[in-house]
Protein backbone atom coordinates (compact mmCIF):
# COMPACT_ATOMS: atom_id res chain seq x y z
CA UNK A 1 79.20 69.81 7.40
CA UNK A 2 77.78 70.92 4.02
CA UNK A 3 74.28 69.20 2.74
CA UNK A 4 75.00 68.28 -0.57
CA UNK A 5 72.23 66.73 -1.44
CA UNK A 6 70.05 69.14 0.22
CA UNK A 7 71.58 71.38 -2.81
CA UNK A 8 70.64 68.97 -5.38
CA UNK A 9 66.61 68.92 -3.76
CA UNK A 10 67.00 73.14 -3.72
CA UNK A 11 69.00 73.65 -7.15
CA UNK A 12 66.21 75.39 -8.46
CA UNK A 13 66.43 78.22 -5.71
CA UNK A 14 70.31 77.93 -5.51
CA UNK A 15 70.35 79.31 -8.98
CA UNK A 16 67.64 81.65 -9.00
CA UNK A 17 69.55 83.25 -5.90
CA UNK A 18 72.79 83.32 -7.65
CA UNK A 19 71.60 84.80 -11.16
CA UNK A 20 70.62 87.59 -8.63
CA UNK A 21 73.68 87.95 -6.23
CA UNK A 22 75.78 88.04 -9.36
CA UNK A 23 73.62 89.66 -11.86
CA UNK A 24 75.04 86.47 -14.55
CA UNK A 25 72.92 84.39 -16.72
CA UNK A 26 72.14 80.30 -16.04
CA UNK A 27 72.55 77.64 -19.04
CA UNK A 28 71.39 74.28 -18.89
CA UNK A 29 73.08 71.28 -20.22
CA UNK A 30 71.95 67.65 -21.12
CA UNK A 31 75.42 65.62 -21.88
CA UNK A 32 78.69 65.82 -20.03
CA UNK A 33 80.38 66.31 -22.55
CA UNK A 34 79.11 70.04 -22.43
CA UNK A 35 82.55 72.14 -22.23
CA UNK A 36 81.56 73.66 -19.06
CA UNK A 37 84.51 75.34 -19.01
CA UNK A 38 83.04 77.67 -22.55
CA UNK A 39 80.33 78.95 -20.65
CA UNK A 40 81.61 79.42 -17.33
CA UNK A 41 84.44 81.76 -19.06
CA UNK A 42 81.38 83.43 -20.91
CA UNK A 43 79.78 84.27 -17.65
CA UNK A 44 77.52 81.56 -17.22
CA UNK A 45 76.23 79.32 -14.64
CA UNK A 46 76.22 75.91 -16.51
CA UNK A 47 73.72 74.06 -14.71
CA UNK A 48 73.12 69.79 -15.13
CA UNK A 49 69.01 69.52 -16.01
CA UNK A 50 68.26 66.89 -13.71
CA UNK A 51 65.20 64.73 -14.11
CA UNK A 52 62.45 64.92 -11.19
CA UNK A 53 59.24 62.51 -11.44
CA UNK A 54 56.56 64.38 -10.96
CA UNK A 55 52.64 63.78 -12.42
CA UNK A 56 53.41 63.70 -16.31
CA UNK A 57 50.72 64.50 -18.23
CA UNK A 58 52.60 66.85 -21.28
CA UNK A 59 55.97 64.50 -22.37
CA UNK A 60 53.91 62.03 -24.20
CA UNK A 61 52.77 63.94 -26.44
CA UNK A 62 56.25 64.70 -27.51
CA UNK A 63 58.29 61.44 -26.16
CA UNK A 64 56.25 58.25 -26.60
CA UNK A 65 58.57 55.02 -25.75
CA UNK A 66 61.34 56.83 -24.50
CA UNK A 67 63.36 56.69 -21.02
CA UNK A 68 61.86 57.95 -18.33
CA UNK A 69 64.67 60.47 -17.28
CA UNK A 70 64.48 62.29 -20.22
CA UNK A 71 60.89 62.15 -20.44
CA UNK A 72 61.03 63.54 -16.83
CA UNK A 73 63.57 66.55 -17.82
CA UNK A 74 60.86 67.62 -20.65
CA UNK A 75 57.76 67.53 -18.01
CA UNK A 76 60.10 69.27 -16.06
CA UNK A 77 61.44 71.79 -18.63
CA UNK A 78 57.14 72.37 -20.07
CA UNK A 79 56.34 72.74 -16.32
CA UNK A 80 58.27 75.80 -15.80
CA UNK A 81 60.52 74.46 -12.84
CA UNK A 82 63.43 75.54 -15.58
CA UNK A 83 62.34 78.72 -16.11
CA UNK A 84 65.31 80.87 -14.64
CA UNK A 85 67.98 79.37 -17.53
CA UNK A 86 68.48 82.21 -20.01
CA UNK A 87 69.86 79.11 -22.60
CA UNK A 88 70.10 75.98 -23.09
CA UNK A 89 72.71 73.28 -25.04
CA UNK A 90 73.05 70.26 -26.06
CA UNK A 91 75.90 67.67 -27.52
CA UNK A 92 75.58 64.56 -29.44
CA UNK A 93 75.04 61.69 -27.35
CA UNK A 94 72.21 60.25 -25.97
CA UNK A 95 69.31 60.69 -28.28
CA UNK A 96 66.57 60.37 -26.13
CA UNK A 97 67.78 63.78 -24.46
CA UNK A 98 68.51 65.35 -27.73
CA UNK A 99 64.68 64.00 -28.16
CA UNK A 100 64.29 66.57 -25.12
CA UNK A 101 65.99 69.13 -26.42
CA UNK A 102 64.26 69.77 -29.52
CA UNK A 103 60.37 69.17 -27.93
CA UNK A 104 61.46 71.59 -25.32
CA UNK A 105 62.28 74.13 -27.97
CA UNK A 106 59.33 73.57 -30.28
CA UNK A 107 57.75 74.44 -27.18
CA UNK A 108 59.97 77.26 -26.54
CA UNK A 109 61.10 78.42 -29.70
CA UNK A 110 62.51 81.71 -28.68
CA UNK A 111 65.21 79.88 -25.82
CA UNK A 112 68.45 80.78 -27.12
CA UNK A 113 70.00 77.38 -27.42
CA UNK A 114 72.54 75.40 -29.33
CA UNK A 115 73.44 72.32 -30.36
CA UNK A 116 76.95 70.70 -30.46
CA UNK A 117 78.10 67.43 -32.85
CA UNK A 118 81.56 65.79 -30.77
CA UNK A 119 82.09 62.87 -32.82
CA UNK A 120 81.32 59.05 -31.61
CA UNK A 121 84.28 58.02 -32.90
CA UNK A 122 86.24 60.17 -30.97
CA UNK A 123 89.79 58.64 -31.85
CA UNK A 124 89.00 58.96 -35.34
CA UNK A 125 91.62 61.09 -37.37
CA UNK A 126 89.31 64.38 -37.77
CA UNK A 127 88.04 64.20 -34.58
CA UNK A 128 90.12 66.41 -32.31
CA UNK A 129 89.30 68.93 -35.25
CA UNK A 130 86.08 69.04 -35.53
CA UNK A 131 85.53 68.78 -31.88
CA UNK A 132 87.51 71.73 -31.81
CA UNK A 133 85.70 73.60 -34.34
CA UNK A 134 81.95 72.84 -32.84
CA UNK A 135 83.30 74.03 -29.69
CA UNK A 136 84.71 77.28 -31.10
CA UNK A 137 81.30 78.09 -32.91
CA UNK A 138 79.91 77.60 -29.44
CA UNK A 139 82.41 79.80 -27.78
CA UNK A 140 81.53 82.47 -30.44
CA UNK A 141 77.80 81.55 -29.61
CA UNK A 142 77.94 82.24 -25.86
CA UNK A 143 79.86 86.00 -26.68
CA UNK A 144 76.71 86.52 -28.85
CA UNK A 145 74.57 85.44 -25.77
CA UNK A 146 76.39 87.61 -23.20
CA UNK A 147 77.47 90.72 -25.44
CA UNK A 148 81.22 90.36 -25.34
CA UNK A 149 84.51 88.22 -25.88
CA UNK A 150 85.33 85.25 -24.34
CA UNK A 151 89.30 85.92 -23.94
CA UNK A 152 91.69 83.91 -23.45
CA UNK A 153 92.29 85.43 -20.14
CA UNK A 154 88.63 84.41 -19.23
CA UNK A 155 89.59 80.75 -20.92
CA UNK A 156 92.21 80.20 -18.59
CA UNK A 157 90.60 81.30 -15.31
CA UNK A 158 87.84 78.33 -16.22
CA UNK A 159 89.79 76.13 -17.41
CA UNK A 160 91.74 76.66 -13.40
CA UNK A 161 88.39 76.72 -11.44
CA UNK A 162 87.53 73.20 -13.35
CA UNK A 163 90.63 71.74 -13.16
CA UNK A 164 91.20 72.23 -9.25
CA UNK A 165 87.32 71.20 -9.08
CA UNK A 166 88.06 67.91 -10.48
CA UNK A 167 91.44 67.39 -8.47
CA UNK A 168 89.35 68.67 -5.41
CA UNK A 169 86.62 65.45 -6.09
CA UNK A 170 89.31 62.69 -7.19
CA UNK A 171 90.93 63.70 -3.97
CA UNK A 172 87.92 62.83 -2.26
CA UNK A 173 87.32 60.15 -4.51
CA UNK A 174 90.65 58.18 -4.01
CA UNK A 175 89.29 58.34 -0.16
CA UNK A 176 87.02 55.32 -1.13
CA UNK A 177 90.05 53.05 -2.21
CA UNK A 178 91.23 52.47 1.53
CA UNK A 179 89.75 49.20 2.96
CA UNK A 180 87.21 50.51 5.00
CA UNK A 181 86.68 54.55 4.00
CA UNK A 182 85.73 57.52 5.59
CA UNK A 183 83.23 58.54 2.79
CA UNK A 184 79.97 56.25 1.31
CA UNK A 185 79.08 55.98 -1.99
CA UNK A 186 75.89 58.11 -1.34
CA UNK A 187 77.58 60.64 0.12
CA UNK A 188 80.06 60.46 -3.16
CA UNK A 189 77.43 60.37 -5.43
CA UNK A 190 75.53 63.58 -3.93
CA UNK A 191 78.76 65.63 -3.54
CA UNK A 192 79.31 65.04 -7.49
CA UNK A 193 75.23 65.96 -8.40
CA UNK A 194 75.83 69.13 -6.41
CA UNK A 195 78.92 69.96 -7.94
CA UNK A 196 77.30 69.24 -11.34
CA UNK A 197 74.75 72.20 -10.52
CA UNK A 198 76.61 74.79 -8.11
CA UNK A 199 79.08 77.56 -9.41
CA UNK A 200 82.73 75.35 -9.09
CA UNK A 201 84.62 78.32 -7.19
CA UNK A 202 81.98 77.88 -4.71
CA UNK A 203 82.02 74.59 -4.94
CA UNK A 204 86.16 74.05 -4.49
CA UNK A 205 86.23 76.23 -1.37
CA UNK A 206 83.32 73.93 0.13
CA UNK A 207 85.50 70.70 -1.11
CA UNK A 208 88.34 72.08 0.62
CA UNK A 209 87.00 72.33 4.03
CA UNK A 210 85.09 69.04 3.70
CA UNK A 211 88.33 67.05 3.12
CA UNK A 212 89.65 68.68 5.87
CA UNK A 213 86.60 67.20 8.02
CA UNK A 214 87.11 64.04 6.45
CA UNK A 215 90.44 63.76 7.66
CA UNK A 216 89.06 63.70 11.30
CA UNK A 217 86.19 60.93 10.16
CA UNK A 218 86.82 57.79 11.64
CA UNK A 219 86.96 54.76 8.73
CA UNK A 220 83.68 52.93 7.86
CA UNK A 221 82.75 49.29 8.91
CA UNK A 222 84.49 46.68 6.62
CA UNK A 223 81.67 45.40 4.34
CA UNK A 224 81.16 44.29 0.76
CA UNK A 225 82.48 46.69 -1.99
CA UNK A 226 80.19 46.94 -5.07
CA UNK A 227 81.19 48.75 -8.33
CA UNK A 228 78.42 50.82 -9.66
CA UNK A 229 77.70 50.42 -13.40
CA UNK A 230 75.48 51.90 -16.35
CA UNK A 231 73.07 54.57 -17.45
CA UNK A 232 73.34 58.42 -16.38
CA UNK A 233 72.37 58.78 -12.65
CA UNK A 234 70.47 61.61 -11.02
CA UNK A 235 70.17 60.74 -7.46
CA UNK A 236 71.35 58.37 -4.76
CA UNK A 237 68.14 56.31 -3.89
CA UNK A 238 70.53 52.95 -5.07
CA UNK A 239 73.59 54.07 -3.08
CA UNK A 240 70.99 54.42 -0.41
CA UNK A 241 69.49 50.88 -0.77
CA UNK A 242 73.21 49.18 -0.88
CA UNK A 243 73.82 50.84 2.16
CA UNK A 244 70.42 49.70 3.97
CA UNK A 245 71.66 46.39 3.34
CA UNK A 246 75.28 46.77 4.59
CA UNK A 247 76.96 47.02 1.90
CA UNK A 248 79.07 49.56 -0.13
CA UNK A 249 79.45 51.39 -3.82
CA UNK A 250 82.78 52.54 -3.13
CA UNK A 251 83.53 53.49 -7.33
CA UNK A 252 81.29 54.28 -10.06
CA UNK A 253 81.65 53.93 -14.00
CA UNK A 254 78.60 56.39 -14.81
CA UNK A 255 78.68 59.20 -17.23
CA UNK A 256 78.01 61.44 -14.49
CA UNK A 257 79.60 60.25 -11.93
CA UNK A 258 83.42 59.24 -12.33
CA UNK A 259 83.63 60.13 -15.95
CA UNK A 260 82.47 63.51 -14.97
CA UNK A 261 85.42 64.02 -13.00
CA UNK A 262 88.41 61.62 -14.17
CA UNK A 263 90.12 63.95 -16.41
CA UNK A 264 91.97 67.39 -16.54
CA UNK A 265 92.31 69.82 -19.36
CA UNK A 266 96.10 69.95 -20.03
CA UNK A 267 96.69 73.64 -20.68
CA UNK A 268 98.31 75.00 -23.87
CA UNK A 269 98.29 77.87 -26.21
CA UNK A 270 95.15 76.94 -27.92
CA UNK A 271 92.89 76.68 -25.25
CA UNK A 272 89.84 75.68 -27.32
CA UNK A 273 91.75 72.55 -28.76
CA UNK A 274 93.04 72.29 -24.98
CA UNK A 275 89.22 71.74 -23.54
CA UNK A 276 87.99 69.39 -27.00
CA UNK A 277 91.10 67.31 -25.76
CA UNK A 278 89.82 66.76 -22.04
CA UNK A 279 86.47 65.68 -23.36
CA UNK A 280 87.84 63.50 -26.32
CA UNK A 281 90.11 61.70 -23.65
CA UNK A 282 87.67 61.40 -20.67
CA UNK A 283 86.25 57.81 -19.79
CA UNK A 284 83.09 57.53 -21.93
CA UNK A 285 79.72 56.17 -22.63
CA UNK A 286 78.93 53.68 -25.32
CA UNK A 287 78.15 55.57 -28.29
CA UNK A 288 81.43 57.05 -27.79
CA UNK A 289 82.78 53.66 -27.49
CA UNK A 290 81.93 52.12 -30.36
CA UNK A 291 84.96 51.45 -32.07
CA UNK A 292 87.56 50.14 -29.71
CA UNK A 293 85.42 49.10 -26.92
CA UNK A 294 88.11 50.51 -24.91
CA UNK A 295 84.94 50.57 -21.77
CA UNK A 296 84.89 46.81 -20.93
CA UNK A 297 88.49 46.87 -19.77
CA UNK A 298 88.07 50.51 -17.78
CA UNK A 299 85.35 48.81 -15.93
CA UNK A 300 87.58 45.55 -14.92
CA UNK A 301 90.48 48.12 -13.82
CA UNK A 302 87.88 50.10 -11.48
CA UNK A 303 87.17 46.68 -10.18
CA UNK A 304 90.60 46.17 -9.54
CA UNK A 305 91.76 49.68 -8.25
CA UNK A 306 89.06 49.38 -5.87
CA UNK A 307 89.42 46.39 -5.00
CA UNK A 308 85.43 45.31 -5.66
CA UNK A 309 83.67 42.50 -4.61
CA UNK A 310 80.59 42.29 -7.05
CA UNK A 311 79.24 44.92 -9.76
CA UNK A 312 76.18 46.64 -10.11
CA UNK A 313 74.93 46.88 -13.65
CA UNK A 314 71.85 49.24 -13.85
CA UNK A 315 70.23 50.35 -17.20
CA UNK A 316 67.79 53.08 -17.72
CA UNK A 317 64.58 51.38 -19.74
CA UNK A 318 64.99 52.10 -23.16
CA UNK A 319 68.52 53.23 -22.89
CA UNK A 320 69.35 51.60 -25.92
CA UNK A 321 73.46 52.46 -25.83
CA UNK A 322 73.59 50.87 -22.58
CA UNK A 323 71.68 47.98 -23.89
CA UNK A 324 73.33 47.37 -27.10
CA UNK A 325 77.04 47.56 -24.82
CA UNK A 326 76.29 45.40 -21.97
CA UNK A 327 77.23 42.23 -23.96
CA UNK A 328 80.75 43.32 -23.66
CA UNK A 329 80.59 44.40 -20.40
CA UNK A 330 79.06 40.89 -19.24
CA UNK A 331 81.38 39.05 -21.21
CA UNK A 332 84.59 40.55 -19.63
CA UNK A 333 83.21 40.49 -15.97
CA UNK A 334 82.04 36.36 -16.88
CA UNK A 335 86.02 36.07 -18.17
CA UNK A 336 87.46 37.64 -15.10
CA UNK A 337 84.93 35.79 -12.83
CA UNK A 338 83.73 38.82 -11.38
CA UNK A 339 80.29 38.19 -10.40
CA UNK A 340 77.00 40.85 -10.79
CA UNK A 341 73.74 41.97 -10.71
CA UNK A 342 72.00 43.80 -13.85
CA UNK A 343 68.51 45.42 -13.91
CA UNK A 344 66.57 47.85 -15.32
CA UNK A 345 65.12 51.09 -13.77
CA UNK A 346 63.18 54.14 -14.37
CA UNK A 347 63.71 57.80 -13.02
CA UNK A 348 61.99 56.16 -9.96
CA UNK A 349 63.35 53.03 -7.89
CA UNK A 350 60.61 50.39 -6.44
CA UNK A 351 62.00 50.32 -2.77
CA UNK A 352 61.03 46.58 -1.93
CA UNK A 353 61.41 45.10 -5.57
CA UNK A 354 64.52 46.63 -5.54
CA UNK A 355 65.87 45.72 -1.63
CA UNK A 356 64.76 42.05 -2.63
CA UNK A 357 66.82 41.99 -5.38
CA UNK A 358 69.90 43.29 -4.09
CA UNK A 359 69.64 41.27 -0.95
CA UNK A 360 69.70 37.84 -3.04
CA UNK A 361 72.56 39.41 -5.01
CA UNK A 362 74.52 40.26 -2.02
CA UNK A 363 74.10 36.86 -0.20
CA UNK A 364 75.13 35.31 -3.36
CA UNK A 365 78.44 37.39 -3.50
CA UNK A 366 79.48 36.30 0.17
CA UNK A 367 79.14 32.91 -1.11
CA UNK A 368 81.83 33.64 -3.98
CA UNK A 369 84.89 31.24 -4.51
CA UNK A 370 88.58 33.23 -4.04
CA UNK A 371 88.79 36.02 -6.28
CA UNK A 372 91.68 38.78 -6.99
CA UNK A 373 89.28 41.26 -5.35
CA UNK A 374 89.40 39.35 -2.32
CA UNK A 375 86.02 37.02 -1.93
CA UNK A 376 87.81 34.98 0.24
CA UNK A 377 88.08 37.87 2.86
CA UNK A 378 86.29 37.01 6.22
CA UNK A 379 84.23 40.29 7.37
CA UNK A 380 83.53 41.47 11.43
């Protein structure tokens, strides 16, 4: 069976050794709502820049305040660990990472790079527009990068590699709505970080065969399900602490986790507008959700697809979106009487603070009065 996270630890090396087996050039992205699918038909490896704590001694200077993950993706970015991309992107979202962005380039000024504006009101009558123009420019700005046209023969092969990618990872996905599943929610989580930094045809043909294996996997012990809510997520050290204590994630609401893969493009003849559409109509973050607050109610329906007991709510320090949203998310999960546990974290996760925490949250949920979700079920 296929170490996924053992790609995630190694991504650095993965694509190092596949700019040279394929003689094609690595860009690095800092929002999911990067069109992937742009880049990839342009030739490129698009590649997640994940954040790695290491000894900081260089992102102050540039970052004071800010969260630690993106503070962590500049040390890593001034350190050199990055220096195999050949470009580097990023979209309107979160501004600490667009804080990144631009320190990383006054640092490296001559990185080809570029920056893309997708609207935060992305229902908004010009939106599907201009998302479609910014991502046309960019499309024009990776041929400039790699020295020819990005056809739409090239736009459609992409737009099929990321498509079955994403079918591929729901399938595996929908695994974790059975009572007791095959799969964990670590073992979820690092499947969708190493898809997030591995070339996808690679990546499908290594889904295929491990749904095959899980197919042979004998179900899980019956335990408490938890719904995982929140900030961006770059490893699986919570999954992993959940687990210690016998319990579950079995669905996540993160940015780069579900919402990474929820959606399809819908092909049709414009295949630019096609690929704005898919990332317009994708499950998204709060500054995208700031006019219908359309979030709140995808959370409760996760809780309900997958049949949840309790919900983790975990919030990057100084992730202001996050914090300026959870009132809405609290309120609906207080409504529905779903109970849950919020806290805040940096890039790294205090093992004991954190186990002590859970564990008092956990006992508390066993304790829970009937609920839809099923607090009332007796476990082995």
């Amino acid at each position: 069976m296929y170490d996924f996270m053992s790609a995630v630890r190694n991504r650095h090396d993965y694509a190092r050794s596949w700019k040279e087996k394929t003689g094609r050039r690595v860009i690095g992205w800092l929002e999911p709502y990067f069109p992937e699918e742009i880049a990839y038909a342009a030739g490129f490896l698009p590649v997640r820049l994940l954040p790695e704590h290491e000894a900081d001694a260089l992102s102050e200077k540039w970052m004071y305040a800010a969260c630690y993950p993106a503070r962590d993706i500049l040390n890593q970015l001034l350190l050199g660990r990055y220096d195999y991309i050949d470009a580097v992107a990023a979209v309107e979202g979160c501004q600490w990472l667009y804080h990144a962005f631009e320190a990383y380039l006054r640092n490296a000024p001559d990185k080809p790079n570029h920056y893309i504006f997708l609207p935060d009101y992305t229902n908004a009558p010009t939106s599907k527009d201009v998302t479609r123009s910014e991502f046309d420019i960019f499309r024009r700005k990776c041929e400039e990068w790699g020295g020819r046209p990005v056809t739409d023969g090239d736009l459609d092969e992409a737009i099929a590699v990321y498509n079955k990618n994403r079918l591929l990872l729901r399938q595996i996905y929908e695994l974790r709505r059975y009572q007791r599943p095959v799969i964990s929610g670590s073992e979820m989580m690092s499947i969708i970080l190493a898809d997030q930094v591995m070339d996808k045809a690679e990546m499908n043909q290594l889904l295929e065969a491990y749904l095959e294996e899980l197919q042979m996997r004998e179900p899980r012990k019956d335990c408490l399900r938890l719904l995982l809510v929140g900030s961006e997520t770059f490893d699986t050290s919570l999954e992993e602490a959940v687990e210690s204590l016998g319990a579950d994630i079995v669905a996540d609401e993160l940015d780069t986790g579900s919402g990474y893969i929820w959606n399809n493009v819908i092909p049709q003849k414009d295949r630019i507008m096609a690929i704005a559409l898919r990332y317009l109509d994708r499950p998204h973050n709060p500054i995208k959700d700031n006019n219908w607050r359309r979030r709140p109610q995808h959370i409760f329906e996760l809780s309900e697809d997958y049949a949840v007991d309790g919900v983790i709510i975990q919030k990057q320090i100084y992730c202001h979106l996050h914090g300026t949203d959870n009132y809405a998310v609290w309120k609906l999960l207080r409504e529905r009487n779903i109970p849950f546990l919020y806290f805040d974290r940096d890039t790294t996760l205090p093992p004991e603070d954190t186990a002590l925490r859970l564990q008092s949250f956990l006992s508390y949920v066993k304790q829970g009065a009937t609920h839809i979700s099923g607090w009332h079920r007796k476990l082995d």
